[in-house]
Protein backbone atom coordinates (compact mmCIF):
# COMPACT_ATOMS: atom_id res chain seq x y z
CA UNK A 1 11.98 4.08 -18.22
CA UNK A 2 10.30 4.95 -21.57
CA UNK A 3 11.12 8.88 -21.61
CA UNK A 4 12.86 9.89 -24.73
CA UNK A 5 15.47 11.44 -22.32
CA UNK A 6 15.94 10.13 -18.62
CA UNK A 7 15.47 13.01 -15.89
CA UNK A 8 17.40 12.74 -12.69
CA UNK A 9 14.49 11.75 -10.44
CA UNK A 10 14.59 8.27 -12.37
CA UNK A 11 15.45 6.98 -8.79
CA UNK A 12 11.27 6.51 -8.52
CA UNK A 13 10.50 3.00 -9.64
CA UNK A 14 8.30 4.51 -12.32
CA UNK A 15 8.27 4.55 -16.21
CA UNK A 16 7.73 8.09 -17.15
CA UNK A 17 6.85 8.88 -20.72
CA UNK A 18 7.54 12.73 -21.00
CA UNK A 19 8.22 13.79 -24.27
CA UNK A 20 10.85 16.60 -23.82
CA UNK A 21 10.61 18.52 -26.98
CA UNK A 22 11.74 22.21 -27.81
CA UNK A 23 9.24 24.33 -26.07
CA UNK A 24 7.77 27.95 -27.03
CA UNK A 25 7.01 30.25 -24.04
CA UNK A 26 4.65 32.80 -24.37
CA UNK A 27 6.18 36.39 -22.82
CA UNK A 28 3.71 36.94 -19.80
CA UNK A 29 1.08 39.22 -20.44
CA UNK A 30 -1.81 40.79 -18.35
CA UNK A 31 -4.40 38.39 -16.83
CA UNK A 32 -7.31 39.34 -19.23
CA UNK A 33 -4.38 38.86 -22.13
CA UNK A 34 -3.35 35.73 -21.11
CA UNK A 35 -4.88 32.57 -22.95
CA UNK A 36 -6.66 29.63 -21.19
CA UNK A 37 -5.89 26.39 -20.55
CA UNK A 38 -8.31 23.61 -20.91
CA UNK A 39 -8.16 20.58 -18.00
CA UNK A 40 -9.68 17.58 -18.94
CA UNK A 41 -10.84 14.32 -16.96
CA UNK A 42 -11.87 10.67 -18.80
CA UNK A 43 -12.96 7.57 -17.97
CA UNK A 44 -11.94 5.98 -21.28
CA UNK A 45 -12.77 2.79 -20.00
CA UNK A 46 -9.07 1.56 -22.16
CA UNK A 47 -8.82 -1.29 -19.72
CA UNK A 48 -8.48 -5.29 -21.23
CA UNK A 49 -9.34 -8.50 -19.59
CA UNK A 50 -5.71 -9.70 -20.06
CA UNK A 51 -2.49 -7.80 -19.92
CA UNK A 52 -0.81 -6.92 -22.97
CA UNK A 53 -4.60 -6.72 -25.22
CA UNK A 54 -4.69 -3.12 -24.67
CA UNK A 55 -1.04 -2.55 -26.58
CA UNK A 56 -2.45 -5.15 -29.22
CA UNK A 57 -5.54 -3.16 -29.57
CA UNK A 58 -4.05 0.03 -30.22
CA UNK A 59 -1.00 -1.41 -32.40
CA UNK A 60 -3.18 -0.49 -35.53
CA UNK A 61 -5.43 2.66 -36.04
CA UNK A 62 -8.69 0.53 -36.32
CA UNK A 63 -9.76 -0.52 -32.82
CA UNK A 64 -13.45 0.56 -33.11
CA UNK A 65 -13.32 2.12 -29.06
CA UNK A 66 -10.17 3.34 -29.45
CA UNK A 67 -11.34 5.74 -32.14
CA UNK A 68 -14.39 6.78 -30.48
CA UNK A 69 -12.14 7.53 -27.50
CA UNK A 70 -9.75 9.81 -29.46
CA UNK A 71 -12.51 11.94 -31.25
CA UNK A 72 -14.34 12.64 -27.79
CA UNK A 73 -10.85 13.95 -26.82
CA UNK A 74 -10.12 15.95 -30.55
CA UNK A 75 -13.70 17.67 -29.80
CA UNK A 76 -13.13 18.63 -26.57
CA UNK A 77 -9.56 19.42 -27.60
CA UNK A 78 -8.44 19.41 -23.83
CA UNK A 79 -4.63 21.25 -23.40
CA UNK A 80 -4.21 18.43 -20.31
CA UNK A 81 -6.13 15.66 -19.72
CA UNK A 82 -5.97 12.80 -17.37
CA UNK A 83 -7.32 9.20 -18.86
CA UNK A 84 -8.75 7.13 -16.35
CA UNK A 85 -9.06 3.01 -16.49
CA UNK A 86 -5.88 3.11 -19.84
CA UNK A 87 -3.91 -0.06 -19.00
CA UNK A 88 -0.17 0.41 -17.55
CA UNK A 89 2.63 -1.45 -19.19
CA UNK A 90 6.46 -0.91 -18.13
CA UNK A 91 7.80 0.34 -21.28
CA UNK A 92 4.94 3.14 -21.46
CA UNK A 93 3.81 1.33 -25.08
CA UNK A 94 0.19 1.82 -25.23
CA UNK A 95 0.55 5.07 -23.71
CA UNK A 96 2.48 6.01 -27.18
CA UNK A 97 0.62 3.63 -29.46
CA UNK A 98 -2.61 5.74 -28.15
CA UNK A 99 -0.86 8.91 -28.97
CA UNK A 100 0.57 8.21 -32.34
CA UNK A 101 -2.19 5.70 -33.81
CA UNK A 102 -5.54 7.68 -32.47
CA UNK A 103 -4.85 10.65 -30.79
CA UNK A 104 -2.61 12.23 -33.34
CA UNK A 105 -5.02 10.93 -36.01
CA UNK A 106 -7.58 13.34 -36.53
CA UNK A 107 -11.69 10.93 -35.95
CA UNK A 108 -14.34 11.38 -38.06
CA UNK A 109 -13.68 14.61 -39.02
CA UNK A 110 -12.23 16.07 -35.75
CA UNK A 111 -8.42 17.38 -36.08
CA UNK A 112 -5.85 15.32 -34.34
CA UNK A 113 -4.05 16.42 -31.77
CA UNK A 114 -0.58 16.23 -31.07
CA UNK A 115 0.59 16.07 -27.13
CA UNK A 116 4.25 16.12 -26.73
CA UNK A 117 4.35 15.02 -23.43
CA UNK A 118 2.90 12.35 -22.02
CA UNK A 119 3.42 10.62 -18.26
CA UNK A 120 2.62 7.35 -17.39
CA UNK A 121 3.63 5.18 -13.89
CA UNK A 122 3.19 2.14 -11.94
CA UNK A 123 -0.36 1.60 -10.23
CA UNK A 124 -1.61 -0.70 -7.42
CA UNK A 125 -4.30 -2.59 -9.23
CA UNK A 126 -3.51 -6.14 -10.17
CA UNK A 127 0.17 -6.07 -7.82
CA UNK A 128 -0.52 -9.45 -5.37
CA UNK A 129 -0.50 -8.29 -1.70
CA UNK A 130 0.29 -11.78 -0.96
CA UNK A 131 -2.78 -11.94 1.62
CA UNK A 132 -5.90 -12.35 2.55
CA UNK A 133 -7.56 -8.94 1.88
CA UNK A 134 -11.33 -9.81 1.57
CA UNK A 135 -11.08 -12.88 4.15
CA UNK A 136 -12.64 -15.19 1.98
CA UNK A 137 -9.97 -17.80 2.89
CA UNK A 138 -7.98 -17.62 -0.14
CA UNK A 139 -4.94 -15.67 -1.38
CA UNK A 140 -5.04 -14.61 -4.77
CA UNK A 141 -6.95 -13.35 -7.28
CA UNK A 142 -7.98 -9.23 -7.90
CA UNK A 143 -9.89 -8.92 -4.42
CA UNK A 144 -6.40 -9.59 -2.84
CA UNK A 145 -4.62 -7.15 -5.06
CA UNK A 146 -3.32 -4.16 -3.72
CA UNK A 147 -5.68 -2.83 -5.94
CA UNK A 148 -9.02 -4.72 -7.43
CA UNK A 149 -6.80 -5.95 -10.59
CA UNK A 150 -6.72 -8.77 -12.37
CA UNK A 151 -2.96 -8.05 -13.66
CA UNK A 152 -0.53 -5.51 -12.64
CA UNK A 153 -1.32 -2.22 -14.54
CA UNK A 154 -5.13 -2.89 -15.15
CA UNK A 155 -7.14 0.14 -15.02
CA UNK A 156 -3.97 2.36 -14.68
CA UNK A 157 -3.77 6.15 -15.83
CA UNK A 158 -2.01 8.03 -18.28
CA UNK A 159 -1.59 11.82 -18.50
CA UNK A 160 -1.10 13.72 -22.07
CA UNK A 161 -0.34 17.37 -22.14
CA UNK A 162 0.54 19.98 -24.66
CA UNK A 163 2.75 22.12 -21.96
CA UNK A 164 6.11 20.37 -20.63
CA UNK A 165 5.86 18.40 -17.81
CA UNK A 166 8.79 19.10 -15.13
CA UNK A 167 9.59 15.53 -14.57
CA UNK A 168 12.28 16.64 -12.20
CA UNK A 169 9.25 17.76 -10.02
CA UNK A 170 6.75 15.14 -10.71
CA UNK A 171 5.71 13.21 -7.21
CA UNK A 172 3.77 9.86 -7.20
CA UNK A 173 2.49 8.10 -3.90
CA UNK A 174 1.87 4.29 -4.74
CA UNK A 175 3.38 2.87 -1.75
CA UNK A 176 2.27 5.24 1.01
CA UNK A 177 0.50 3.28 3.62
CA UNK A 178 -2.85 4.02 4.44
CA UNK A 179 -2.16 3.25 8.31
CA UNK A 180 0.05 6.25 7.82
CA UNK A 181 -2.68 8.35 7.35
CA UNK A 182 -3.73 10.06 11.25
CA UNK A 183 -7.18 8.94 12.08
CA UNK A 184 -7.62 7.28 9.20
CA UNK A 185 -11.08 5.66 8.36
CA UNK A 186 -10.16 2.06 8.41
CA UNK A 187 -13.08 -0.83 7.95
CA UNK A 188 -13.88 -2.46 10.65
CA UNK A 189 -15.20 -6.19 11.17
CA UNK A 190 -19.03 -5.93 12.23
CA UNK A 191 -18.80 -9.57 13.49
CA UNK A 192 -16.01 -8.86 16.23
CA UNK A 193 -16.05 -6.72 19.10
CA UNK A 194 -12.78 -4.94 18.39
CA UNK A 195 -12.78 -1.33 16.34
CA UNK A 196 -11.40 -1.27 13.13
CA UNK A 197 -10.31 -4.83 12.87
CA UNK A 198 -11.11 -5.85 8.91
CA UNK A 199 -7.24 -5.83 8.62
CA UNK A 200 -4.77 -7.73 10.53
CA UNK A 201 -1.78 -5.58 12.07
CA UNK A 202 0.36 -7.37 9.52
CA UNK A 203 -1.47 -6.62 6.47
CA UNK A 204 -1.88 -2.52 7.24
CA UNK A 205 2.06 -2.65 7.67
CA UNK A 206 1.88 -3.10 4.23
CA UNK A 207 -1.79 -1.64 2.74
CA UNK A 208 -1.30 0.85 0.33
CA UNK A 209 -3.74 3.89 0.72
CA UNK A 210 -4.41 4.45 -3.00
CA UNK A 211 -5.86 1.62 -5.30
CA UNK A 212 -4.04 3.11 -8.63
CA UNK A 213 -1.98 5.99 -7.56
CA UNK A 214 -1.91 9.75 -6.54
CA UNK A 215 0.49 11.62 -8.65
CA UNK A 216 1.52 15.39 -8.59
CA UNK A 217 2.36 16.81 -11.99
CA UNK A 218 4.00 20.32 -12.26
CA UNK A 219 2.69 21.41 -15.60
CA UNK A 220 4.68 24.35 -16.95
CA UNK A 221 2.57 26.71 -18.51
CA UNK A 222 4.26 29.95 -20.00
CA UNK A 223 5.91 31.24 -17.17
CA UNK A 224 3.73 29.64 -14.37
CA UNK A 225 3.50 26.10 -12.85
CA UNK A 226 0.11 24.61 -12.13
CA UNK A 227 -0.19 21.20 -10.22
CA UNK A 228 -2.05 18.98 -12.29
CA UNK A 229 -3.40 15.97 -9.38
CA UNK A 230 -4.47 13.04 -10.81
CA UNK A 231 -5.96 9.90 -8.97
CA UNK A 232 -8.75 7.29 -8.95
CA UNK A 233 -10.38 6.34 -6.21
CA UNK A 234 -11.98 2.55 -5.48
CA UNK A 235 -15.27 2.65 -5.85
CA UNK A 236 -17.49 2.32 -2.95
CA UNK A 237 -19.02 -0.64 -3.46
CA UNK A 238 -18.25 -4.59 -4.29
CA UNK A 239 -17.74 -5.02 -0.31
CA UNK A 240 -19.89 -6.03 2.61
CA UNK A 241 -20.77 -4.39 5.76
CA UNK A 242 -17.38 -3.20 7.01
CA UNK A 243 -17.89 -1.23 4.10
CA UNK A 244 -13.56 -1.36 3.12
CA UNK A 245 -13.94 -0.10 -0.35
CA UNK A 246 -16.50 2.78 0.65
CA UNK A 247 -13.88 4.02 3.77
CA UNK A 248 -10.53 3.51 1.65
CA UNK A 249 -12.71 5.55 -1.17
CA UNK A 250 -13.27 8.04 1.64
CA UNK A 251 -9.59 7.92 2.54
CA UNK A 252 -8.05 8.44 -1.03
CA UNK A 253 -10.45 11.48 -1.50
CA UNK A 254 -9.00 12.59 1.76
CA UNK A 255 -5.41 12.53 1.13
CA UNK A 256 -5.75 15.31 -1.54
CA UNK A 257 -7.49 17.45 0.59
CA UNK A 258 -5.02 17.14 3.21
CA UNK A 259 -1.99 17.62 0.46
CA UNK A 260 -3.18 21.16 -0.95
CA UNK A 261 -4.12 22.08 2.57
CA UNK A 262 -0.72 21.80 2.96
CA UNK A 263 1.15 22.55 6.49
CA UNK A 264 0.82 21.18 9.42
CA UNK A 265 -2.45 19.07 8.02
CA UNK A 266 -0.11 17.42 5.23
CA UNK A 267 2.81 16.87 7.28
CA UNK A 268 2.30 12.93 7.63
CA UNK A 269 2.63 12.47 4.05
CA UNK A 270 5.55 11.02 2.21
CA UNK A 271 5.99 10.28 -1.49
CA UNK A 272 7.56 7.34 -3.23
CA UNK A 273 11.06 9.25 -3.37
CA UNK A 274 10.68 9.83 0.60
CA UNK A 275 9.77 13.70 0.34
CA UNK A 276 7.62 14.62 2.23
CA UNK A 277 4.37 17.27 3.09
CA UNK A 278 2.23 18.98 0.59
CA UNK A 279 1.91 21.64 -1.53
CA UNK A 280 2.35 25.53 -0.64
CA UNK A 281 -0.50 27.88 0.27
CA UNK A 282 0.64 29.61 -3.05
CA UNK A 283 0.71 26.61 -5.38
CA UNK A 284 -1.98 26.18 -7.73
CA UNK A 285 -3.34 23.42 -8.75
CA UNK A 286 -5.97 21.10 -10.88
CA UNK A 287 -7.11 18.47 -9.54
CA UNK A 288 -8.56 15.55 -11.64
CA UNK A 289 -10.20 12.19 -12.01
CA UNK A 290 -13.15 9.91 -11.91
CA UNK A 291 -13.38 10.25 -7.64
CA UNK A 292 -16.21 7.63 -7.35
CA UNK A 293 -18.07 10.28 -5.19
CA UNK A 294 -21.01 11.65 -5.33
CA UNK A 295 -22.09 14.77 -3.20
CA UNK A 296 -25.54 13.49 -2.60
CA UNK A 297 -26.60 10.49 -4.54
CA UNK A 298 -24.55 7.01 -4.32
CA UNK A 299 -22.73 4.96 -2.50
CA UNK A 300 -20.11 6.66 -0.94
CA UNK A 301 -19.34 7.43 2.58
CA UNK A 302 -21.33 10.75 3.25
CA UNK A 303 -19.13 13.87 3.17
CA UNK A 304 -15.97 12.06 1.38
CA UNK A 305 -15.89 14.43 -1.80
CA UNK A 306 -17.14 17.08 0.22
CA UNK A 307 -13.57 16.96 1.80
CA UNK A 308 -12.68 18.69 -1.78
CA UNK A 309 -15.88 20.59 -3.21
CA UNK A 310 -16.12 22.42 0.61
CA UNK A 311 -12.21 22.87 1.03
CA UNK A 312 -10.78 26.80 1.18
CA UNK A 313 -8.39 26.16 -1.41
CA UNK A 314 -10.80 24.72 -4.19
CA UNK A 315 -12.82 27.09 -6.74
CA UNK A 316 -15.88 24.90 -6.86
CA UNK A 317 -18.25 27.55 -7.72
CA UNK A 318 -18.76 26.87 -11.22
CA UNK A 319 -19.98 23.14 -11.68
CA UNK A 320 -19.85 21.76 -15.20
CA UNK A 321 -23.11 20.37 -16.76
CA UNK A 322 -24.22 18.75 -20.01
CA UNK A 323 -28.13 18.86 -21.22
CA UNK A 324 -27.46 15.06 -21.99
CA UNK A 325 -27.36 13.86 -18.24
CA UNK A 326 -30.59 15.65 -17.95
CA UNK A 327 -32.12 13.63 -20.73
CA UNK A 328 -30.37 10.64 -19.62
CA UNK A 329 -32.17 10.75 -17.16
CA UNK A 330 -35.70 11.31 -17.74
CA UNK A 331 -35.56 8.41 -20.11
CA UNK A 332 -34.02 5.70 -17.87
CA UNK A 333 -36.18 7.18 -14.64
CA UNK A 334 -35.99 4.31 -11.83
CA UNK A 335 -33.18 6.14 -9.05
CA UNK A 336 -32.76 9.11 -11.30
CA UNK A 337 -35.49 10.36 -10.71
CA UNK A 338 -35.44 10.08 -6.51
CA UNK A 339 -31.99 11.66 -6.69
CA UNK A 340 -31.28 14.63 -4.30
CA UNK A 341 -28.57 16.02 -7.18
CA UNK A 342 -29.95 17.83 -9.85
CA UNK A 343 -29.36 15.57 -13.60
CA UNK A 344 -27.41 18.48 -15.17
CA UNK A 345 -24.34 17.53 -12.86
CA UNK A 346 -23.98 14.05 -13.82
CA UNK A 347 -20.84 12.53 -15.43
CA UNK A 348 -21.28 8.52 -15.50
CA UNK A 349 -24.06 6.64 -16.81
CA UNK A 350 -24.61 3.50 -14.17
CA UNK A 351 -26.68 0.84 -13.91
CA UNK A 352 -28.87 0.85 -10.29
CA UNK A 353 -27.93 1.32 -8.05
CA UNK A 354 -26.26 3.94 -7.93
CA UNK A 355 -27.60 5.23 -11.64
CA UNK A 356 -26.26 8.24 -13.17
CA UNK A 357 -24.37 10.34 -10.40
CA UNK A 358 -21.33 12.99 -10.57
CA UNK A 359 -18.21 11.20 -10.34
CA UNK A 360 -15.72 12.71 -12.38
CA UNK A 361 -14.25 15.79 -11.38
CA UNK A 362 -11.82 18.68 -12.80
CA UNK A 363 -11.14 21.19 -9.77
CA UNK A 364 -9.03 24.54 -9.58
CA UNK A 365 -7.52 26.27 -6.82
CA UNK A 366 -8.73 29.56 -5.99
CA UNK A 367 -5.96 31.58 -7.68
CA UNK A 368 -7.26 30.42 -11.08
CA UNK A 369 -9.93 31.68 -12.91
CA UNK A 370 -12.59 29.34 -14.09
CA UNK A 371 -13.71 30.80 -17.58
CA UNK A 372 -16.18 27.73 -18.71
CA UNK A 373 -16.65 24.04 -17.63
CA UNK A 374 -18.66 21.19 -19.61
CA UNK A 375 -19.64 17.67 -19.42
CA UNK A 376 -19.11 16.16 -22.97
CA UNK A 377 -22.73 14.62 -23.00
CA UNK A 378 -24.44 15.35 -26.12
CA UNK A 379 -28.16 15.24 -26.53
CA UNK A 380 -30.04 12.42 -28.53
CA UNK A 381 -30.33 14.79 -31.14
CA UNK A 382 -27.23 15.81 -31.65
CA UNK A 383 -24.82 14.30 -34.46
CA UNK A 384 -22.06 13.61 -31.81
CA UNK A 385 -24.44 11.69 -29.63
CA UNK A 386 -22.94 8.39 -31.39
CA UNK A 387 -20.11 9.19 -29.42
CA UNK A 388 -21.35 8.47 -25.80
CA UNK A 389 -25.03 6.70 -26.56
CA UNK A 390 -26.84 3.96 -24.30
CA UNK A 391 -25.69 0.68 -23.21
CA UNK A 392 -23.50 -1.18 -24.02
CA UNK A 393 -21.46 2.19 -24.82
CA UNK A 394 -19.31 2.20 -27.80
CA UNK A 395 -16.74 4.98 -26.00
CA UNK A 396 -17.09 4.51 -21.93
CA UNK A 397 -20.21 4.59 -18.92
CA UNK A 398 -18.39 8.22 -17.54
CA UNK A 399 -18.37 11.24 -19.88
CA UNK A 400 -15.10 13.54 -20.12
CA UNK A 401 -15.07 16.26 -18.19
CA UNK A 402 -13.34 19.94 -18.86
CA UNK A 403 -12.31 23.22 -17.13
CA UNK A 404 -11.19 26.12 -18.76
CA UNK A 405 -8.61 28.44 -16.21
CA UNK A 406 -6.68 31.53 -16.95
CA UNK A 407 -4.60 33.11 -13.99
CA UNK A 408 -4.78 35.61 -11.77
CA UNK A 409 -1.57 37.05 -11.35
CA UNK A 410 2.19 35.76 -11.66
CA UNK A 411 1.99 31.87 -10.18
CA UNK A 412 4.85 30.03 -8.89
């Protein structure tokens, strides 16, 4: 446990890093009075080929990606913001060393940014399942990780936020079970005549649904709380024709929309503290992270982030867009330009297949008011452009992604 004080749900086999300092609260005020709250989403791409290089790297001010990773954060100046593929280590270190060496630090200009609170946890990438999960024959290695990992914590997340986090109310769901999930998409074997046979009955007794993690975090904002759901799907691809990474993909896209559905439709869920269900009709929510989905374009099972963008409780009407996607890609052509999904929605820059497709997403419930939305993507000509550029990318392939909300009305 790395929190500067311990909270009583420390019974979670997590390492929380929430920075409990004094707090201001704004008196409530009428909705148009209120101020907004920026959401933000990032691939940072902080991930290392060995574990411990990310703490090393970020032990001084000087690591070259590091800094690029910070501005883009300083000039988006995000009030939450989820970082995608950031290492997890036990004690929460380069969760802090990020913080206090980069973040804090104002880039190039840009003004640093302190965040107060901070949350960090155990993933499934790089934890040994101890079996055969790609039946090639061999135990071991990051294929036959709970999660594709080549260590325990690799591509892990970490969550920084200017408003208190209630830790007391903070859920995470490493260990629930896929198999758990009703009707659950499970890859089947295309070589064998029984359904849905990829995994043996002894390995789904103990496959975990999500590859990282799906975490709930109550972020306390004045006098309102707003669910701030973070996760990172597999991607679709690196499998073969029973297609395992595509339907688990599918799967871990699904479980959200089943949680803030709420009801009956979440009742099968359970959390790593053994609650159970979703959240309430009234709750509201943000819900964040590179998805690996595509609405139109790429690899993923058709319809899997539709499960979110097409759900009654999402406010998916305003989509963000940057003018660099759309010059992205006209220059690289090839796939771009067959895409179904118009350029201005893009937030990764891939190689083909898939090429440049929306993946990252920042997504309110309908009882918050979406005042802007952006895709950091500068154009060529723009100074900031050095920020993002072409391969090999001196900040990450995705782009960061933010939401502006205000509320409508008290919140929970």
């Amino acid at each position: 446990m790395c929190a500067h004080r311990v909270p009583r749900w420390h019974r979670v086999a997590a390492a929380l890093c929430a920075v409990a300092l004094t707090a201001t609260f704004a008196p409530m005020a009428d909705a148009a009075e209120r101020p907004q709250t920026r959401f933000a989403t990032f691939n940072a791409s902080l991930n290392r080929a060995s574990e411990g290089q990310l703490a090393t790297d970020l032990s001084t001010p000087d690591n070259p990606q590091a800094k690029v990773i910070a501005e883009i954060i300083q000039r988006a100046n995000p009030d939450v913001v989820l970082v995608n593929e950031f290492d997890y280590d036990a004690a929460g270190t380069s969760a802090r060393l990020f913080a206090e060496n980069y973040l804090a630090k104002g880039q190039n200009g840009a003004e640093g940014i302190d965040y107060p609170y901070r949350f960090t946890a155990p993933v499934n990438t790089g934890v040994p399942s101890g079996m055969d999960l790609n039946n090639d024959g061999k135990v071991g290695g990051g294929d036959d990780a709970y999660g594709f990992g080549e260590f325990p914590g690799q591509y892990g997340m970490v969550v920084y936020s200017k408003h208190p986090i209630d830790t007391d109310g903070v859920r995470t769901f490493q260990n629930f079970l896929w198999t758990d999930m009703p009707n659950a998409m499970l890859p089947d074997d295309p070589s064998t005549p029984a359904p849905a046979d990829w995994y043996s009955a002894e390995e789904l007794a103990a496959f975990r649904l999500s590859s990282k993690s799906h975490w709930d975090l109550p972020i306390k904002i004045n006098n309102s709380t707003v669910h701030f759901l973070t996760s990172h799907p597999t991607p679709p691809t690196f499998d073969g024709a029973e297609d395992r990474n595509g339907t688990r993909n599918h799967d871990e896209i699904r479980f959200w929309a089943d949680y803030i559905a709420g009801g009956k439709q979440a009742s099968y869920i359970t959390d790593d503290n053994g609650g159970t269900g979703g959240l309430s009709r009234r709750d509201s929510f943000v819900l964040a992270g590179d998805q690996n989905s595509d609405p139109l374009d790429g690899d993923s099972v058709p319809g899997s982030i539709d499960q979110l963008l097409q759900s009654n409780r999402v406010n998916a009407r305003k989509i963000p867009t940057s003018e660099g996607a759309v010059e992205a890609a006209e220059l690289q052509g090839g796939v771009n330009a067959d895409h179904k999904a118009p350029a201005k929605y893009d937030t990764a820059d891939f190689a083909e297949p898939p090429g440049n497709i929306r993946a990252d997403y920042v997504l309110p419930s309908r009882n918050l008011h979406v005042t802007d939305t952006r895709v950091f993507w500068p154009t060529s000509n723009d100074p900031l452009s050095r920020l993002t550029g072409t391969y090999p990318f001196p900040s990450s392939d995705h782009r960061l992604v933010w939401l502006d909300v205000t509320t409508k009305g008290r919140l929970r």
